[in-house]
Every structure is written in C-alpha cells, then in structure tokens.
Protein backbone atom coordinates (compact mmCIF):
# COMPACT_ATOMS: atom_id res chain seq x y z
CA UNK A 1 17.07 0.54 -20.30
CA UNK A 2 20.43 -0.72 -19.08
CA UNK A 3 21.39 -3.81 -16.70
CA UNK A 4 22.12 -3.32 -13.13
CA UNK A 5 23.74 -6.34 -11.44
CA UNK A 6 23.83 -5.53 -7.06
CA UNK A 7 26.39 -7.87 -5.41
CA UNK A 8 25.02 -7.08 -1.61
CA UNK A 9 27.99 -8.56 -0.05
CA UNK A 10 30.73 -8.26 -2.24
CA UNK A 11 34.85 -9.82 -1.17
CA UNK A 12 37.06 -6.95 -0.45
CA UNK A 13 39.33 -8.07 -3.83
CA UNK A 14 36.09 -7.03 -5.73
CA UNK A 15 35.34 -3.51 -3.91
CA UNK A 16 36.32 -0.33 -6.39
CA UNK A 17 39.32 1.16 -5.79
CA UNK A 18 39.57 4.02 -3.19
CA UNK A 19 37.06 4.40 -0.63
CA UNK A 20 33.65 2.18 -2.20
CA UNK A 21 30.35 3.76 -1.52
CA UNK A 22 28.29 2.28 1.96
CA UNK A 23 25.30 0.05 2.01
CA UNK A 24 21.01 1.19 2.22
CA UNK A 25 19.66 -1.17 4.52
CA UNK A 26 15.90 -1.47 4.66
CA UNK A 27 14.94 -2.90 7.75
CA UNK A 28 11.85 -3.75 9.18
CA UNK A 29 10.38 -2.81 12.44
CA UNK A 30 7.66 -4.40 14.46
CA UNK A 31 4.09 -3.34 13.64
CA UNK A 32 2.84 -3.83 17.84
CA UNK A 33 4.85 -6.56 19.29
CA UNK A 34 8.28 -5.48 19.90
CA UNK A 35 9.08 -9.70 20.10
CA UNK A 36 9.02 -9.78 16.32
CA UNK A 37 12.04 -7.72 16.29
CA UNK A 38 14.91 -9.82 14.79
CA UNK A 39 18.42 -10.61 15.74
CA UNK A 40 19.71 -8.93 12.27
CA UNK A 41 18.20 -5.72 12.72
CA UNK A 42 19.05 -5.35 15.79
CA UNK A 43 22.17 -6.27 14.49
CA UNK A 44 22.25 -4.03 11.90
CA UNK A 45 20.77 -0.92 13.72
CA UNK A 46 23.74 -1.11 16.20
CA UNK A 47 26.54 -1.50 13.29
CA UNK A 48 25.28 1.38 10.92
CA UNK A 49 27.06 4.86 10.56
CA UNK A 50 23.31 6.24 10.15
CA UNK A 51 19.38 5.41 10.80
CA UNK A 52 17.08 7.59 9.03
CA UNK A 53 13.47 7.15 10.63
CA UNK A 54 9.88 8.62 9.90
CA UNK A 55 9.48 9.62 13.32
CA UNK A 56 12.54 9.93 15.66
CA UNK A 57 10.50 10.15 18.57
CA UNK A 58 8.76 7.25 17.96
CA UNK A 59 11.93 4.99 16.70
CA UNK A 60 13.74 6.57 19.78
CA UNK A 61 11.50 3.99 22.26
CA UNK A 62 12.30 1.04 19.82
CA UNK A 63 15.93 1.99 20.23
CA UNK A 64 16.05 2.23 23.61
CA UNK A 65 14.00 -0.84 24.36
CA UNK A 66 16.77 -2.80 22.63
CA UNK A 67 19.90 -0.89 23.97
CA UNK A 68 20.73 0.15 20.92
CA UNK A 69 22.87 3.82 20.60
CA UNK A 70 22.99 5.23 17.42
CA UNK A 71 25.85 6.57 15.97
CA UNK A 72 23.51 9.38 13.84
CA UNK A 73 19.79 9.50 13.87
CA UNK A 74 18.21 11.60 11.24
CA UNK A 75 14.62 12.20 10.23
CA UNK A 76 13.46 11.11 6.65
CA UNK A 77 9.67 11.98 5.78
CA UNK A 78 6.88 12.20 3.60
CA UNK A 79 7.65 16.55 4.44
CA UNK A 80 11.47 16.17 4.06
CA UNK A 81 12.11 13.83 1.53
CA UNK A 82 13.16 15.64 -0.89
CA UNK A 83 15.69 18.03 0.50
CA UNK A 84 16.78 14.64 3.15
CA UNK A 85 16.98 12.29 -0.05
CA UNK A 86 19.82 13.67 -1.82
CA UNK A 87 21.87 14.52 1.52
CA UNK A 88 21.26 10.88 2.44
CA UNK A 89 22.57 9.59 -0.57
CA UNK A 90 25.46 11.64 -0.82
CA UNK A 91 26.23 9.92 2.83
CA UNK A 92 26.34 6.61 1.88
CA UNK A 93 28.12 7.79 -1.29
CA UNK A 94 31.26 8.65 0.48
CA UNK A 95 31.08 5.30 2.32
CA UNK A 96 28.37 5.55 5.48
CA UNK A 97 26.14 2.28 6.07
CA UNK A 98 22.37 3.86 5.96
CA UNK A 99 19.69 1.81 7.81
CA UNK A 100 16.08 3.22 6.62
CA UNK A 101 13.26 2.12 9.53
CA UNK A 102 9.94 3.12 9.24
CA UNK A 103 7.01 3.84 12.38
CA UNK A 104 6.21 0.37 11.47
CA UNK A 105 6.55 -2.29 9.46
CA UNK A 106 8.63 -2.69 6.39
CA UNK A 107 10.04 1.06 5.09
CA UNK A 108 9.25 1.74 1.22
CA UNK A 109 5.75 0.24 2.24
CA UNK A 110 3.41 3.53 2.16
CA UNK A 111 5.77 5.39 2.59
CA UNK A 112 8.66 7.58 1.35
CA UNK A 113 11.22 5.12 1.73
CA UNK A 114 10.34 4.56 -2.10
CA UNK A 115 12.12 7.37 -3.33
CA UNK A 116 14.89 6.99 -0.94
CA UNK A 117 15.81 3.36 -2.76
CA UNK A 118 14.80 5.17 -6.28
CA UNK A 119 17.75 7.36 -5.38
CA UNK A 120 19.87 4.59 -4.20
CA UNK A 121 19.65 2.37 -7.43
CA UNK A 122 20.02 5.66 -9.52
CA UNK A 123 23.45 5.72 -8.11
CA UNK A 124 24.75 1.81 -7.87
CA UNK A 125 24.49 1.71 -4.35
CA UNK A 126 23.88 -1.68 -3.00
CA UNK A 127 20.46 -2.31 -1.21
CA UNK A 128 19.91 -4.89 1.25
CA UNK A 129 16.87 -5.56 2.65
CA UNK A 130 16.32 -6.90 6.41
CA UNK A 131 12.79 -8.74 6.55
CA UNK A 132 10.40 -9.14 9.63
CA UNK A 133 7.15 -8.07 9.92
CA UNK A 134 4.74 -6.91 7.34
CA UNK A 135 0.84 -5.52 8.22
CA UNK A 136 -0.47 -6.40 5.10
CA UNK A 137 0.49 -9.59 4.37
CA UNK A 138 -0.16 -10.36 7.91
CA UNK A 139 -3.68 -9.86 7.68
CA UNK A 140 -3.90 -11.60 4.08
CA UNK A 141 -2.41 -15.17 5.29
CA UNK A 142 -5.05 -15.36 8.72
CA UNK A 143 -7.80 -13.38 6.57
CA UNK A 144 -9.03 -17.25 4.84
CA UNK A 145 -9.32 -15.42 1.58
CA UNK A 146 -7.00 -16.49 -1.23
CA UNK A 147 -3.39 -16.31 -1.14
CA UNK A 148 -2.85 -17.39 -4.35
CA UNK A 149 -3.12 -13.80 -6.09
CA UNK A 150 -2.99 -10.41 -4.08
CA UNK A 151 -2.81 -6.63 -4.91
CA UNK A 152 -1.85 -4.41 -2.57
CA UNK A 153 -3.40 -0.81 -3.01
CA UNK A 154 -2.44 0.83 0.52
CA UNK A 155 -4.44 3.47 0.99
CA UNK A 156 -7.08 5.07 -1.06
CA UNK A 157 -6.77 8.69 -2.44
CA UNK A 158 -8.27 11.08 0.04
CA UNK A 159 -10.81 12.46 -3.12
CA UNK A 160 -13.66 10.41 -4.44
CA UNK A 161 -12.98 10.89 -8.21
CA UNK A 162 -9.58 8.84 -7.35
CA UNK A 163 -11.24 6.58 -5.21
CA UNK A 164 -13.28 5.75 -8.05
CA UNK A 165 -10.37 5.19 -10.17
CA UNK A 166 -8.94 3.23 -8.14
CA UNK A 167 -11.32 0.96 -6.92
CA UNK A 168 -12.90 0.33 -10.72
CA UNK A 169 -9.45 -0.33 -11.56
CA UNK A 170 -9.02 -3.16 -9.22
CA UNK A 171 -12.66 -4.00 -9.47
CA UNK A 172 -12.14 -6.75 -12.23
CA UNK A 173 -8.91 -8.20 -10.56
CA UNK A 174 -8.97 -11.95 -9.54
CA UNK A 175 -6.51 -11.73 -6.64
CA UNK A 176 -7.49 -11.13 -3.20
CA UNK A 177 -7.09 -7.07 -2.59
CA UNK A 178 -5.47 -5.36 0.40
CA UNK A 179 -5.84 -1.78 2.17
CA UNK A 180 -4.67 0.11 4.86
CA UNK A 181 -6.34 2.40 6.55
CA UNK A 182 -7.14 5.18 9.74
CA UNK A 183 -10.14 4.49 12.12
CA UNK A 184 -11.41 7.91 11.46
CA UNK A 185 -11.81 7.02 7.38
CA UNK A 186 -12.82 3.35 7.73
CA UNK A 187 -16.34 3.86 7.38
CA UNK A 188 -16.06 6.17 4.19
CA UNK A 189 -13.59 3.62 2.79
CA UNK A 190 -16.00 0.68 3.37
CA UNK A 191 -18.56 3.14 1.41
CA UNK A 192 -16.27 3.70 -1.39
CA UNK A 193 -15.71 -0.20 -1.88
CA UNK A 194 -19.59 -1.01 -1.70
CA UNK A 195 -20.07 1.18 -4.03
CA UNK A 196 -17.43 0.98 -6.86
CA UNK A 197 -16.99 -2.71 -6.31
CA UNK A 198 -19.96 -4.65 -4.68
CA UNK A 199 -20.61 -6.16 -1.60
CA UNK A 200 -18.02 -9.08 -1.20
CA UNK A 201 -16.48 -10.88 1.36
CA UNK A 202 -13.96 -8.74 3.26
CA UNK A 203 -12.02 -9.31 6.90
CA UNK A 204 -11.33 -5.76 8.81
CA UNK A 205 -7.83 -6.75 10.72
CA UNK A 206 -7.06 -4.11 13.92
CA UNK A 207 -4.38 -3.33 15.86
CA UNK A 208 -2.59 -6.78 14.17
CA UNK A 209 -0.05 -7.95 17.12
CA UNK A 210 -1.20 -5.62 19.79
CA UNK A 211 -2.84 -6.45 23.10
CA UNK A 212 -6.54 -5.49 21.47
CA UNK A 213 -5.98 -7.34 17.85
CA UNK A 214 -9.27 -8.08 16.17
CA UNK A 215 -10.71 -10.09 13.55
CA UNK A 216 -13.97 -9.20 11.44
CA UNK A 217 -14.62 -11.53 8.76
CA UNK A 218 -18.22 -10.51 7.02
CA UNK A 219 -19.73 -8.95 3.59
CA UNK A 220 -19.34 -5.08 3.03
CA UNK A 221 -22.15 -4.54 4.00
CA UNK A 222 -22.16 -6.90 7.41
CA UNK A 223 -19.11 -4.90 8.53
CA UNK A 224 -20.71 -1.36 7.69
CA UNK A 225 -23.53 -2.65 10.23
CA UNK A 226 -20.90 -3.59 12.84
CA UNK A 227 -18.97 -0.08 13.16
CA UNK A 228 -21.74 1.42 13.60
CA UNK A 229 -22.47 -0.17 16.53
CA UNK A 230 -18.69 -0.57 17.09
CA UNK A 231 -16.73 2.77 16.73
CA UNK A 232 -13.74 2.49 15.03
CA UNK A 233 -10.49 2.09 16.62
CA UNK A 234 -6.90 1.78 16.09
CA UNK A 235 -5.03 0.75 12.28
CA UNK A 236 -6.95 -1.21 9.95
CA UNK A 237 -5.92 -3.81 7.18
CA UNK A 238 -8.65 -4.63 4.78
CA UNK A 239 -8.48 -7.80 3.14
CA UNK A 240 -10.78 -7.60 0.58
CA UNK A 241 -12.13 -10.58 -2.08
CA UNK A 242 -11.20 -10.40 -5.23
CA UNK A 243 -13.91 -10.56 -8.37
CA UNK A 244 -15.64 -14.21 -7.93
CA UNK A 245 -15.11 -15.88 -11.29
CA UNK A 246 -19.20 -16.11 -12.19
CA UNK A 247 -19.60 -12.51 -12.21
CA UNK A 248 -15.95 -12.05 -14.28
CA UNK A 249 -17.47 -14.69 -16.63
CA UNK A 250 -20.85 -12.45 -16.83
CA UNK A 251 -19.34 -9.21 -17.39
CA UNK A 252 -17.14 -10.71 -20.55
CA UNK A 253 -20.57 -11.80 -22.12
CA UNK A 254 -21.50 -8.30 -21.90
CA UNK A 255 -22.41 -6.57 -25.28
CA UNK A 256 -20.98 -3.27 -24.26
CA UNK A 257 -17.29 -4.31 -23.03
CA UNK A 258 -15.88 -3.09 -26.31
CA UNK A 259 -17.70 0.25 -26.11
CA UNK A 260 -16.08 3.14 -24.05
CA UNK A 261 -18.50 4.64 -21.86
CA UNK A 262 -19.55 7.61 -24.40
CA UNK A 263 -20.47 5.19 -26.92
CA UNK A 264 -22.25 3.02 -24.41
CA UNK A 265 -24.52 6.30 -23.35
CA UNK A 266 -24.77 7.01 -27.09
CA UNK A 267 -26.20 3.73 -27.83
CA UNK A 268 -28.94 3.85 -25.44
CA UNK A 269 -29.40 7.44 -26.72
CA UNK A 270 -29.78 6.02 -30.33
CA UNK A 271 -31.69 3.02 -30.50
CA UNK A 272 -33.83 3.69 -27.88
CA UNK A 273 -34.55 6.80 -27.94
CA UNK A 274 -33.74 7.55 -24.39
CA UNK A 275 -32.62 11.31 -22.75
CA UNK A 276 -29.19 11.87 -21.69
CA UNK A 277 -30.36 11.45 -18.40
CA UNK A 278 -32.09 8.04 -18.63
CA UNK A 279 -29.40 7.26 -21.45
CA UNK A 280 -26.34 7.64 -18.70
CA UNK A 281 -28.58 6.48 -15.50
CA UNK A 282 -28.70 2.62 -18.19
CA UNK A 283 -25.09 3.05 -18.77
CA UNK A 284 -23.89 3.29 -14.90
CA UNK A 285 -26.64 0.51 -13.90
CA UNK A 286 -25.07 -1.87 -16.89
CA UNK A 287 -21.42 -1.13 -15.71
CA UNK A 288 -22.19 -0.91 -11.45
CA UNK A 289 -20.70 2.38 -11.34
CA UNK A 290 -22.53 6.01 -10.03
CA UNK A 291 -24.26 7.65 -12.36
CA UNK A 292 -21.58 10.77 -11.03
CA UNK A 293 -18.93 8.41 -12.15
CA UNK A 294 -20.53 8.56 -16.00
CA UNK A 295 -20.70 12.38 -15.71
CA UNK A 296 -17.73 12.60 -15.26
CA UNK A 297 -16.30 10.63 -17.70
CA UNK A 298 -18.06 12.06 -20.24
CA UNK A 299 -16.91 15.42 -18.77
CA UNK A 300 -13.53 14.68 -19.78
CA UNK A 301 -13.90 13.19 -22.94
C-alpha cells in the first residue's frame, strides 16, 4: 500500500506544471427542505465546469429553485456508472471542476458516487467534500438511542439468505444500527430484524424535513403493530438499538461460542442422541437464528 497525501486547496507555486488536473466535489443536497441548502454549494454548483447527478430531472428543480445555470449537466447512475465513470474522470483529468450531487442527501451515501471517488483517488485527483444534510445521521441524533457508537448498513439485500447475513452480522454489535429503506419493503424489513436480531428498541423516522415528518419510537414488534394499522408511506430511516450489554454478557458465557454451527448440530447429535432434525431445530433455538438459517449453513459447508 502506498501514501497518498491530498492538498484540497493547493497555492498556484505548488500546482504541477502544465495544465493540473480539476477538483471532485461531493456536495450535499437537501433531503426535503430546500432551506438546508448551503451558501458553499450553491457556491460551488454555480462555479463548476460540470455536475454529474443521479437524476437530472430531479436535480434540474433544485437548480432552478436556486438560479443556478449549469455550465454541463450529465447523468451519473447506479445503470451508467461504469461507462460515465471513466469519461468523468478523464474530464476532470484534463482540468474540469466536477461537482457529484445526489437525489438527496450526501452522494457516495447508497449510492454510486462510491466508485466515482474510487476512481478519483486511483488517479491523484483532489476530493473535496461540501457537507449539509445527511438522512441517517439525522434520524440517529433525535432517535434518543446512543450516539456514542453507530453502524450504518443502508439498505438490506433484496434476498433473505443476505438479509440473514447481514443482520447476524450486526446482531452482536454494541453501537446503535441504522437503515434506510422504501415504504413498500418496510414491513418485510421490520420482519427480517425481529427475526435475525430480536425485538429491541427501534425509532421508524419518515419523510425527515418534509411537511409530513414522523417519529415512531417503539419495540419491533410495537412498530410491526402500528403499520399495520398505518400503511406505509414515504422514505424511512431505521434507527435501530444496538445489542444491550446483559444479553452480550450471556451469549459469551455460552458453551457453544467456540463451536461453528456444524459442530454445534453435531454435538447435540452425539451426546444426546438427538435426529438431525431435533439436533439443528436445538442449534438455531441456542443461537436465535431460523432453523432455515442452520440448513443452510450446513448446506455450504
């Protein structure tokens, strides 16, 4: 691995010589509220040779509403990326300022931006981000869970074997966990959760600076109860708890934690004398997880 030093904002004695490559400017958008716009991105968006955006359509309004005529507006997607990456790059190369905007939010957040500044670092470009407003960690710091440790998952895998992974993953973690998510998934996401990681404290966040912004604070469980009588509507943060320390404390006192999951199954299948069936159906009750879950683990192995 080599060192990479970025000076941003470097004097003009310092630049290479001959034309020196432009800048990748991530800047965020607002996620509802066009007030939490700031001064520098607006600054920014006016000033930069190019603005790549997820949706032109949709960053077209946000342009408009703040007068703002761009010099080149391009689309860069989760469909495009790959073809629009390299052309993008080779832009700033030979000296265009790039400002990267997402629908929402801050780009490189769920979304391809990612790649874009994987590209960008690949080739000593400088990167400058340009703050403002975040969904996630907006719900996290009004959720009253803890802010002392997060993880931010985004959303979950579409599947349920890499729901599963994901969620038993992060099941053990002590910091407070965070989601996004679609009204039309909510449900099956809250599902997933209750399942692979208990029913703990959560807060459902919706439409987070809009007119209709909502706050549920409840257990898994409590919340399943309420969309059902509440359909769901609009984006959704989930700020979920992380693992309360008594039940991390009880699962290190567990005899099987060195055992992988064949070995557990085996055990029961040894010294008690139990099927397969009743041998994996001890193992998934001991370790919270589906007895599907145990299947196919042993599947693989």
């Amino acid at each position: 691995m080599s060192i990479q030093v970025q000076k941003s904002f470097a004097a003009a004695s310092e630049l290479p010589q001959g034309k020196a490559p432009g800048t990748l400017y991530l800047v965020a958008t607002p996620i509802g509220n066009l007030e939490d716009m700031t001064y520098r991105a607006v600054r920014i968006l006016q000033e930069c040779d190019i603005i790549a955006a997820e949706d032109t359509r949709q960053s077209r309004k946000l342009l408009n509403h703040f007068e703002i005529t761009p010099r080149k507006l391009v689309s860069y997607h989760e469909h495009n990326k790959h073809n629009s990456g390299p052309e993008l790059i080779r832009l700033i190369m030979e000296g265009q300022s790039l400002a990267l905007i997402s629908d929402a939010g801050l780009p490189a957040i769920s979304d391809p931006g990612q790649e874009l500044v994987q590209l960008a670092v690949e080739q000593g470009i400088a990167i400058v981000p340009i703050p403002g407003a975040n969904a996630a960690l907006s719900a996290l710091i009004a959720s009253g869970l803890s802010t002392n440790r997060f993880t931010f998952i985004g959303f979950l895998p579409r599947d349920h074997r890499g729901q599963a992974e994901v969620l038993q993953g992060a099941r053990a973690a002590e910091g407070t966990l965070l989601f996004y998510e679609s009204p039309h998934r909510i449900i099956k996401t809250l599902q997933a959760i209750l399942e692979h990681v208990g029913n703990r404290r959560i807060v459902l966040a919706r439409e987070l600076t809009k007119r209709h912004e909502e706050w549920l604070r409840a257990s898994v469980e409590e919340a399943l109860e309420w969309l059902e009588e509440h359909p769901p509507l609009g984006e959704y943060c989930i700020v979920l708890e992380g693992q309360p320390q008594e039940e991390a404390i009880a699962e290190a006192n567990e005899w099987w934690q060195a055992l992988s999951i064949a070995e557990h199954v085996a055990h029961y299948e040894q010294t008690e004398q139990l099927s397969r069936k009743d041998a994996m159906k001890r193992t998934a009750k001991d370790r919270q997880l589906s007895k599907r879950d145990i299947y196919q683990v042993l599947l693989e192995e």
